[in-house]
Protein backbone atom coordinates (compact mmCIF):
# COMPACT_ATOMS: atom_id res chain seq x y z
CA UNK A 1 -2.26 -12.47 -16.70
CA UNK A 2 -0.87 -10.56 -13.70
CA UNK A 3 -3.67 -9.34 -10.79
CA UNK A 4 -2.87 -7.52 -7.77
CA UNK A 5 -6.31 -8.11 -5.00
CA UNK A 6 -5.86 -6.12 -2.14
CA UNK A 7 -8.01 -6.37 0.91
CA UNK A 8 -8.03 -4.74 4.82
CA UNK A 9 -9.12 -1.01 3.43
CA UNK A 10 -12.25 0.24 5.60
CA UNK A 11 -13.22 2.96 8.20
CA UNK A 12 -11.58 3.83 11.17
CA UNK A 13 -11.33 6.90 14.08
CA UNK A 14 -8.36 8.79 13.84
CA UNK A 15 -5.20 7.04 16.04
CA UNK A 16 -6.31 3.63 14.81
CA UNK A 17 -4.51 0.75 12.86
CA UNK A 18 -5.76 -0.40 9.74
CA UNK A 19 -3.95 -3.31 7.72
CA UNK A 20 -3.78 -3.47 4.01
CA UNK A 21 -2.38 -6.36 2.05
CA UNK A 22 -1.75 -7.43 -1.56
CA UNK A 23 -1.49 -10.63 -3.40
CA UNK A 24 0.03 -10.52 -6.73
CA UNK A 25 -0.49 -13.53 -9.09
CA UNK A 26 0.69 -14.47 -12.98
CA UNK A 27 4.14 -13.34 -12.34
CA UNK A 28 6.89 -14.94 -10.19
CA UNK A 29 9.69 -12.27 -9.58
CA UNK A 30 8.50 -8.54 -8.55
CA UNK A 31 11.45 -6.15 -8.03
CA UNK A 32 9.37 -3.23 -6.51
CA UNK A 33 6.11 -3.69 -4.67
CA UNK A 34 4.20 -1.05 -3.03
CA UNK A 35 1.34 1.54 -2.21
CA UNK A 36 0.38 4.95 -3.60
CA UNK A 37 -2.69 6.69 -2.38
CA UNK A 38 -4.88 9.08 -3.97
CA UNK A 39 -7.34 11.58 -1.58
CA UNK A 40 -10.28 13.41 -3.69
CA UNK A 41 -9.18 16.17 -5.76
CA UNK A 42 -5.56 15.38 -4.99
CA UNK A 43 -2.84 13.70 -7.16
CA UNK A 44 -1.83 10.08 -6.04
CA UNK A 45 1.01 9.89 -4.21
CA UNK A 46 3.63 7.34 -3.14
CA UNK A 47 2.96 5.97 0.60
CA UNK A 48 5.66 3.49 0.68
CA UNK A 49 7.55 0.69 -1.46
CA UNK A 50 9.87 -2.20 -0.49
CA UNK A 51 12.56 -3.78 -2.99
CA UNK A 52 13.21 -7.62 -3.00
CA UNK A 53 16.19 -7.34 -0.69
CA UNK A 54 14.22 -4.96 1.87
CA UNK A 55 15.32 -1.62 1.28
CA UNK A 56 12.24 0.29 1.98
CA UNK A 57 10.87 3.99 1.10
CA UNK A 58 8.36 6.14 3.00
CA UNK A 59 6.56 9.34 2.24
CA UNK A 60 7.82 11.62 4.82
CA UNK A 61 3.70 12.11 5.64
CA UNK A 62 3.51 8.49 6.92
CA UNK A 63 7.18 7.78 8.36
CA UNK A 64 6.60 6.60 11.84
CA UNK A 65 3.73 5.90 11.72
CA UNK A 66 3.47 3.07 8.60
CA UNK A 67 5.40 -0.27 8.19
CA UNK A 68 5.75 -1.62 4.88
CA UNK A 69 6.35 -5.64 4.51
CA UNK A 70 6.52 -8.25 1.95
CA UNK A 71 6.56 -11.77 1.76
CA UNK A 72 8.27 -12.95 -1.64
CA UNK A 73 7.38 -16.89 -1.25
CA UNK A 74 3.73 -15.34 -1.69
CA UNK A 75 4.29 -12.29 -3.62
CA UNK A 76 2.44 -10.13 -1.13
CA UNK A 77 3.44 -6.87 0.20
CA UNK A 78 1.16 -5.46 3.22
CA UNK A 79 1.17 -1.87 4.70
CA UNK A 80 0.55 -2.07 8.56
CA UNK A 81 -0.91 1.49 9.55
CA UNK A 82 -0.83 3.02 12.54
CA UNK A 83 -2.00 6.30 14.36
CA UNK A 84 -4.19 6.73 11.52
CA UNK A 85 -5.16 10.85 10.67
CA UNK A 86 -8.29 12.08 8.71
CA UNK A 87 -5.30 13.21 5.99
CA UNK A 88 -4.64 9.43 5.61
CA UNK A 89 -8.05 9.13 3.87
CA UNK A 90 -7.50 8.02 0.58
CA UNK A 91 -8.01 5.37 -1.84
CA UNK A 92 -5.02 3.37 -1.54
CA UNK A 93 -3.30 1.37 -4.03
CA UNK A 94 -1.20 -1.33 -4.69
CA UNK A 95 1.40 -1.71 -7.39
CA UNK A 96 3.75 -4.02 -8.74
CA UNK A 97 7.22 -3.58 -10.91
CA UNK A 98 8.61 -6.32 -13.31
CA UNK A 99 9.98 -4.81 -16.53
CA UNK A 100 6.20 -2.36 -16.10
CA UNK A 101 4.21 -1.42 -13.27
CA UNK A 102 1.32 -3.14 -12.57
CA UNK A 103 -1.76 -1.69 -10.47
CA UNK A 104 -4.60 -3.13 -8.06
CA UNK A 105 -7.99 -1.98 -8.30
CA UNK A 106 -7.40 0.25 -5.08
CA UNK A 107 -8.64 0.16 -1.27
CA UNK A 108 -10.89 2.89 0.22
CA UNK A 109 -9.06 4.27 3.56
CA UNK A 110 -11.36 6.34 5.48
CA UNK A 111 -9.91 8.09 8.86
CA UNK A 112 -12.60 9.76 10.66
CA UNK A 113 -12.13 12.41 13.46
């Protein structure tokens, strides 16, 4: 059974760093890994996502100012977040792609001003 756990979500004033991470266990190869975010009354979006060999993708809201990382030996991909704004608040989540995406339970991100 494949589970994604993410952890480092939380509340923080706007121009601070928040770290997310995400273990994935039950499957040993993950092509994609990455984050999509979804603010209240808003559609979830794509934050960032990093392909086994590195290539990486960022919204064009969060370039700059997010890193995204993975380490494959431990199947974890972490999103380092930096000069946090009150439009970052979101629940963030964590996804996974082998042959189908799967999906962690979500993170709540809260930027205040």
């Amino acid at each position: 059974q494949v589970r994604l756990v993410e952890s480092g979500g939380g509340l923080v004033q706007a121009g601070g760093s928040l770290r997310l991470s995400c273990a994935a266990s039950g499957i040993f190869t993950i092509n994609v890994m990455g984050w999509y975010r979804q603010a209240p009354g808003k559609q979830r979006e794509l934050v960032a996502r990093i392909v086994t060999g590195g290539s990486t993708n960022y919204a064009d809201s969060v370039k700059g100012r997010f890193t995204i990382s993975r380490d494959n030996a431990k199947n974890t991909v972490y999103l380092q977040m930096n000069s946090l704004k009150p439009e970052d608040t979101a629940v963030y989540y964590c996804y996974a792609t082998r042959y189908q995406d799967y999906w962690g339970q979500g993170t709540q991100v809260t930027v205040s001003s």
